[in-house]
C-alpha atoms as a PDB file:
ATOM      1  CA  UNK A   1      91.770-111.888  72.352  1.00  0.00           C
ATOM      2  CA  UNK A   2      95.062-111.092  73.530  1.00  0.00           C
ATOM      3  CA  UNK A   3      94.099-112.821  77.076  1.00  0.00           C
ATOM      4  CA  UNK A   4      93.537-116.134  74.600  1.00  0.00           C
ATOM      5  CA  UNK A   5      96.642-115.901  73.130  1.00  0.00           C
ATOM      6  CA  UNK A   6      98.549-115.960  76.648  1.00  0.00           C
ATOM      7  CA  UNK A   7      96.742-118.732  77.982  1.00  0.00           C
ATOM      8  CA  UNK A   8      97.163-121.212  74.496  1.00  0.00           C
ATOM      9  CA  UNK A   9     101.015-120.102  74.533  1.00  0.00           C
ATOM     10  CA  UNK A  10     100.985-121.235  78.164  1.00  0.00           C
ATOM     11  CA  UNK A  11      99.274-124.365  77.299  1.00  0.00           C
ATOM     12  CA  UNK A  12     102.000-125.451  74.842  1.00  0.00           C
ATOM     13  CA  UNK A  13     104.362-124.855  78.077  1.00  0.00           C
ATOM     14  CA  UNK A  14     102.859-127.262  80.329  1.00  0.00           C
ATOM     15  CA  UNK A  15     104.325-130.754  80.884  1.00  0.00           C
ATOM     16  CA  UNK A  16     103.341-133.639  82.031  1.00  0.00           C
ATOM     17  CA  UNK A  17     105.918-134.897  84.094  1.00  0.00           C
ATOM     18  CA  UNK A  18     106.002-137.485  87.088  1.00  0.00           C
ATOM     19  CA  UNK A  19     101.949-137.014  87.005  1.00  0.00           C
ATOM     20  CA  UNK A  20     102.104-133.784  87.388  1.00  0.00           C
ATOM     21  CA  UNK A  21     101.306-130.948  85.141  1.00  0.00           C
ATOM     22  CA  UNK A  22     104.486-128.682  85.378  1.00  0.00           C
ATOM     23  CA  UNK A  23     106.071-125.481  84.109  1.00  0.00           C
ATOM     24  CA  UNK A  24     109.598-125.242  83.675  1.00  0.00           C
ATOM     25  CA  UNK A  25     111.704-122.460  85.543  1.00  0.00           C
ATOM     26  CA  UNK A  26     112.987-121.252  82.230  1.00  0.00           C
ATOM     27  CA  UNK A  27     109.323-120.770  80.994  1.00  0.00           C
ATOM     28  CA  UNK A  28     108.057-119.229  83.770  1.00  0.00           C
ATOM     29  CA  UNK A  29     111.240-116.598  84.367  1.00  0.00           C
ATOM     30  CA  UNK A  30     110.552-115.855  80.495  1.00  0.00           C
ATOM     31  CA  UNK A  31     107.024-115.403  81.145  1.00  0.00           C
ATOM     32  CA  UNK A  32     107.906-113.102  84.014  1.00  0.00           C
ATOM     33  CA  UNK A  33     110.204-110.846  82.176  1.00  0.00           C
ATOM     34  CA  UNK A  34     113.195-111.807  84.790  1.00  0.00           C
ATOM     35  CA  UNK A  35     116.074-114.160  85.078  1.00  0.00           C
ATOM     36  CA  UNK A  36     116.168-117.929  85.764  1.00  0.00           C
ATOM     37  CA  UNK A  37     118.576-117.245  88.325  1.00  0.00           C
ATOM     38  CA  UNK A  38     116.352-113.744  89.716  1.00  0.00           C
ATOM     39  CA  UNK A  39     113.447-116.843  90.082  1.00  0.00           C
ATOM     40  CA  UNK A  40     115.532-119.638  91.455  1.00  0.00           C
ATOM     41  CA  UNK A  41     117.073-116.929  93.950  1.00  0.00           C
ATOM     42  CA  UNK A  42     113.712-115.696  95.057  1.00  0.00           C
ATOM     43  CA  UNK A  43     112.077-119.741  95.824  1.00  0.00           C
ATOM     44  CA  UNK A  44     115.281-119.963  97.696  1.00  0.00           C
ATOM     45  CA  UNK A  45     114.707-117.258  99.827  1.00  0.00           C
ATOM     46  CA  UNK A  46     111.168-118.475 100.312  1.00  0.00           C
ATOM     47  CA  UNK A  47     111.876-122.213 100.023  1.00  0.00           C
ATOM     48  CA  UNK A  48     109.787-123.757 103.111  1.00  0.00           C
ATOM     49  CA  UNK A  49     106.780-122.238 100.741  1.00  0.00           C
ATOM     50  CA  UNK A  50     107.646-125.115  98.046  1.00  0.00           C
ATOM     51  CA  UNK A  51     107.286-128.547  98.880  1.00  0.00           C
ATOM     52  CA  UNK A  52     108.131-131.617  96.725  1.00  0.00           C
ATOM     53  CA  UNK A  53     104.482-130.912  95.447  1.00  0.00           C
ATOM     54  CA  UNK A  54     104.917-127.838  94.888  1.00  0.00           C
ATOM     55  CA  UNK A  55     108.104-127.498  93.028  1.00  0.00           C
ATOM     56  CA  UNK A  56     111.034-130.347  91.837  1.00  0.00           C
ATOM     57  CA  UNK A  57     114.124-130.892  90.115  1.00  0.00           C
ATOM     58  CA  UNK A  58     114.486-132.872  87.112  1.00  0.00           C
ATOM     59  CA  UNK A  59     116.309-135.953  86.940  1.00  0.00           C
ATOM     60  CA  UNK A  60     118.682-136.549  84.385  1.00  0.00           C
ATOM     61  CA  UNK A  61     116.527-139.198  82.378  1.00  0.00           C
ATOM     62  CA  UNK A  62     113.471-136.112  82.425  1.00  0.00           C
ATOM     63  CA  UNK A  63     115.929-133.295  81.435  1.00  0.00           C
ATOM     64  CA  UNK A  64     117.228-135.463  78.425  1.00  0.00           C
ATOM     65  CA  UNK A  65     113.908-136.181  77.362  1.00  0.00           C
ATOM     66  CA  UNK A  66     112.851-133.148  77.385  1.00  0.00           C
ATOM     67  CA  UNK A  67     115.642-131.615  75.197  1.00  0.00           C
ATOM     68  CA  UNK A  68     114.996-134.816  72.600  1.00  0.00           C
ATOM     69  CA  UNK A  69     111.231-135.030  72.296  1.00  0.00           C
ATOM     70  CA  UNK A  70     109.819-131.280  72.414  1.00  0.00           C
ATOM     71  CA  UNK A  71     113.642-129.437  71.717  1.00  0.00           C
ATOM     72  CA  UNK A  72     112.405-127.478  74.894  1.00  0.00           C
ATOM     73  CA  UNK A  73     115.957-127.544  76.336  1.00  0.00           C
ATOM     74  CA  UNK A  74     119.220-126.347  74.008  1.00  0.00           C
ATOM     75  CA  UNK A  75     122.309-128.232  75.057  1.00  0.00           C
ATOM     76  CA  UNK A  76     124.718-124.944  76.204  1.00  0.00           C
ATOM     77  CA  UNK A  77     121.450-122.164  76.610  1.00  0.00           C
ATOM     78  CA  UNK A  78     120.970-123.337  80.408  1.00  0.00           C
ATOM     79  CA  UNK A  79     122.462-123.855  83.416  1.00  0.00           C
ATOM     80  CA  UNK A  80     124.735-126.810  84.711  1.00  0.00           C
ATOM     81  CA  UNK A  81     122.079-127.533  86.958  1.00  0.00           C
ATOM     82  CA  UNK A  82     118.781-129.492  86.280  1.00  0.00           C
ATOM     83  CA  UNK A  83     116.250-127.039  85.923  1.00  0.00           C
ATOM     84  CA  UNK A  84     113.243-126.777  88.634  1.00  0.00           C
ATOM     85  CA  UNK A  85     109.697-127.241  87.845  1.00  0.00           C
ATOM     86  CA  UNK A  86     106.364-125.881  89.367  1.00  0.00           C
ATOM     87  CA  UNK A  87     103.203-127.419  89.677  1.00  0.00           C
ATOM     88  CA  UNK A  88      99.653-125.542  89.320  1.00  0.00           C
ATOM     89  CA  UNK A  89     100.052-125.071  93.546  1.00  0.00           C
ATOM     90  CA  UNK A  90     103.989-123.594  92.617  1.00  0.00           C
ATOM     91  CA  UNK A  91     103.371-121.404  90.280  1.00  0.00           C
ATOM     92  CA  UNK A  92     100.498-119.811  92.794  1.00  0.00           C
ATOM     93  CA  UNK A  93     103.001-119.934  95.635  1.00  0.00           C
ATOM     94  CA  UNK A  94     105.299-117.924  92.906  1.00  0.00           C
ATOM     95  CA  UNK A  95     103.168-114.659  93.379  1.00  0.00           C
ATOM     96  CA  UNK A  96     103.841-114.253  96.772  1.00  0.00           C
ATOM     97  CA  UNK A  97     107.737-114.501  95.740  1.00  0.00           C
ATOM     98  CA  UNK A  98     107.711-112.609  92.837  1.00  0.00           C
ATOM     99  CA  UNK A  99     105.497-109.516  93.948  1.00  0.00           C
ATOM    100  CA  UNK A 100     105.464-107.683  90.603  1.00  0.00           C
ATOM    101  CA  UNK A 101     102.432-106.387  88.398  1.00  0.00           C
ATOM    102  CA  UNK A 102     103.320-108.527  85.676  1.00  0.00           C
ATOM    103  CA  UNK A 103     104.080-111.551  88.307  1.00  0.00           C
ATOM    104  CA  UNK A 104     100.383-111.216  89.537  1.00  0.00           C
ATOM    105  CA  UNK A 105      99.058-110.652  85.471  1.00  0.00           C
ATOM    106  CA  UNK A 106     100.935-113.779  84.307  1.00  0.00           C
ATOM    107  CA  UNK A 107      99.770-115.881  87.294  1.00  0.00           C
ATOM    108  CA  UNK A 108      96.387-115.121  87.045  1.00  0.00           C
ATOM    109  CA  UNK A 109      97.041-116.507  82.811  1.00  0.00           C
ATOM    110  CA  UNK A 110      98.642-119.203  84.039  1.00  0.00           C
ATOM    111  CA  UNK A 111      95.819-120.290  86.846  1.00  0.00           C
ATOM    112  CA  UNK A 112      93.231-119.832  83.531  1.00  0.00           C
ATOM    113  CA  UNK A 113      95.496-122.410  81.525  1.00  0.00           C
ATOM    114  CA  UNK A 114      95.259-124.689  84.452  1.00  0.00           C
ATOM    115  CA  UNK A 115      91.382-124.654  84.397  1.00  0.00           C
ATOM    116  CA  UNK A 116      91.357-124.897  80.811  1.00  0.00           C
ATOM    117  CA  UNK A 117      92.888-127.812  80.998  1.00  0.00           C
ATOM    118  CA  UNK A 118      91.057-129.452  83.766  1.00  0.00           C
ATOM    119  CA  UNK A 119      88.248-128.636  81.704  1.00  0.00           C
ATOM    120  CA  UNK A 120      89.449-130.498  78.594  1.00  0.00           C
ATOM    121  CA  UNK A 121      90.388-133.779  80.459  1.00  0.00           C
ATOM    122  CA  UNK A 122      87.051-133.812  82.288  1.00  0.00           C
ATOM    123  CA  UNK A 123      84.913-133.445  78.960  1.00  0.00           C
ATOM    124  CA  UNK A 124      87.214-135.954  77.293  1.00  0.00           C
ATOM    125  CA  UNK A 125      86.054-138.179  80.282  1.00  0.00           C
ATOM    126  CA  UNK A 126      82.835-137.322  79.829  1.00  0.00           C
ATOM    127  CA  UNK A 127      82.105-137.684  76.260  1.00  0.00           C
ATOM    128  CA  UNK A 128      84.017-141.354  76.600  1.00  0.00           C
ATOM    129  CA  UNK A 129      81.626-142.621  79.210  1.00  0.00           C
ATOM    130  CA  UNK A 130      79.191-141.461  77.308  1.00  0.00           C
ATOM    131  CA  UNK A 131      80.695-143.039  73.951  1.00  0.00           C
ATOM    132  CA  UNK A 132      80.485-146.528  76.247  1.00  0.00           C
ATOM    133  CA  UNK A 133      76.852-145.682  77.533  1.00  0.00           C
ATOM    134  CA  UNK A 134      75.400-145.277  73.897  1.00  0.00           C
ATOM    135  CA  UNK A 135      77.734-148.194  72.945  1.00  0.00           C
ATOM    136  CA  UNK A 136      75.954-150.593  75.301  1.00  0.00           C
ATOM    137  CA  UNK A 137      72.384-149.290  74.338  1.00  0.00           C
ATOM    138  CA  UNK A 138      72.806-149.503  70.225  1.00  0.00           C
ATOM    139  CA  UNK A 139      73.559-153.037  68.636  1.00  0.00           C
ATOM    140  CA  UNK A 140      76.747-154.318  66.689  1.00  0.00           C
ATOM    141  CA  UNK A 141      75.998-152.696  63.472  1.00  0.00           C
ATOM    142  CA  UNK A 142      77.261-149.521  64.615  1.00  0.00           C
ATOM    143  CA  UNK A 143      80.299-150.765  66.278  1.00  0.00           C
ATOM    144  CA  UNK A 144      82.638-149.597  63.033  1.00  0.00           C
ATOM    145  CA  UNK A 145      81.179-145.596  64.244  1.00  0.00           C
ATOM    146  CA  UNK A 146      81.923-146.164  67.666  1.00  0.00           C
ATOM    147  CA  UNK A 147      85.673-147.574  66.886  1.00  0.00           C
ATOM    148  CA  UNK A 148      85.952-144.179  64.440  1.00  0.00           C
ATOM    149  CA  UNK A 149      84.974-141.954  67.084  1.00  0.00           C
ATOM    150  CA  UNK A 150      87.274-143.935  69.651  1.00  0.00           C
ATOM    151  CA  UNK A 151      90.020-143.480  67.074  1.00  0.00           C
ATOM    152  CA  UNK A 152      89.495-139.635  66.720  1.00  0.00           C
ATOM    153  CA  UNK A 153      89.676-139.203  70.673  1.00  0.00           C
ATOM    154  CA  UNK A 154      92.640-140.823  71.243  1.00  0.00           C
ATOM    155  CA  UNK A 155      96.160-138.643  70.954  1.00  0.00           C
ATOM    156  CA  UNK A 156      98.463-139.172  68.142  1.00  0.00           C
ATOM    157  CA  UNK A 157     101.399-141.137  69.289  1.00  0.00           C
ATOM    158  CA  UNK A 158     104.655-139.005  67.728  1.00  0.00           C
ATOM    159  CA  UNK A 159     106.812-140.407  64.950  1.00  0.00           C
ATOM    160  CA  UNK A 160     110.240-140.124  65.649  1.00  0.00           C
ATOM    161  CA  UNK A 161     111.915-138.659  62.344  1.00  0.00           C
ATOM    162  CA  UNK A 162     116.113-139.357  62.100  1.00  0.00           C
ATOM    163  CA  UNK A 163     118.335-136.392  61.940  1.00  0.00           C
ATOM    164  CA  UNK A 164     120.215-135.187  59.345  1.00  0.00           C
ATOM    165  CA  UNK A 165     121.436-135.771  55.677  1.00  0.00           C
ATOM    166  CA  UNK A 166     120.832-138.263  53.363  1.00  0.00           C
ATOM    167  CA  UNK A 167     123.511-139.556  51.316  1.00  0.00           C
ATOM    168  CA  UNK A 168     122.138-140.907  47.756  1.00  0.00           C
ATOM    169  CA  UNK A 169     123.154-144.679  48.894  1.00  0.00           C
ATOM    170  CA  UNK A 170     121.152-144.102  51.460  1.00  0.00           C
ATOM    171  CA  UNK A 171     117.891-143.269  49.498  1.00  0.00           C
END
């Protein structure tokens, strides 16, 4: 149960940025139990072993968007510098850096998120060609099911909610 928990609080981490699933170096150093700057040092030290695939910096444009839509990033909790992200390949090529017990435990959570959510996208795949299959096969009359199911598959897009007070003029 506990291994559960660790891999759906991992989940929530994961980012899709650039087309790549990501973690964020604060995420992962947290995960870790050490320093942003302990993790940045170590891929330093070990930096032919993370390639542009591997392992990025932000942009500006990503980093703000970030901190807006998911509050991941606090404005003054991080460093001046754009924070680093790893892909699924990364964070394996992490373990050989960061050769600790729990480095090696939370890898092996984080490889089981990754597969999880390979997993997900490929039966969400699935089920839609399937969806289109059944859709071909069965006449117009139940055309207002297949549009519900459609509906049900598809993410919610996220309403953007303004900040702060109202004042009774406003109202």
């Amino acid at each position: 149960m506990k291994e559960l928990i660790l891999v759906e609080m991992i989940e929530r981490k994961i980012y899709l940025i650039r087309g790549h699933k990501v973690l964020l170096d604060s995420d992962l150093a947290e995960m870790y139990g050490v320093e942003v700057k302990h993790l940045k040092r170590q891929v330093r030290r070990n930096i032919t072993r993370f390639p542009e695939d591997f392992m990025f910096q932000l942009r500006k444009e990503e980093y703000d968007s970030l901190r807006s839509h998911f509050g991941a990033l606090k404005r003054g909790e991080h460093s001046k510098y754009f924070p680093y992200v790893f892909t699924e390949q990364g964070v394996a090529m992490l373990s050989s850096a960061l050769n600790s017990e729990r480095a090696i435990q939370v890898n092996i959570a984080i490889m089981r998120a990754f597969v999880k959510l390979r997993e997900m996208l490929l039966t969400h795949k699935d089920l839609a060609r399937k969806l289109a299959a059944m859709e071909k096969k069965y006449d117009s009359q139940f055309k207002v099911v297949f549009d519900a199911i459609r509906q049900l598959m598809t993410p919610p897009v996220p309403k953007s909610t303004k900040i702060g007070f109202k004042r009774e003029t406003d109202k």
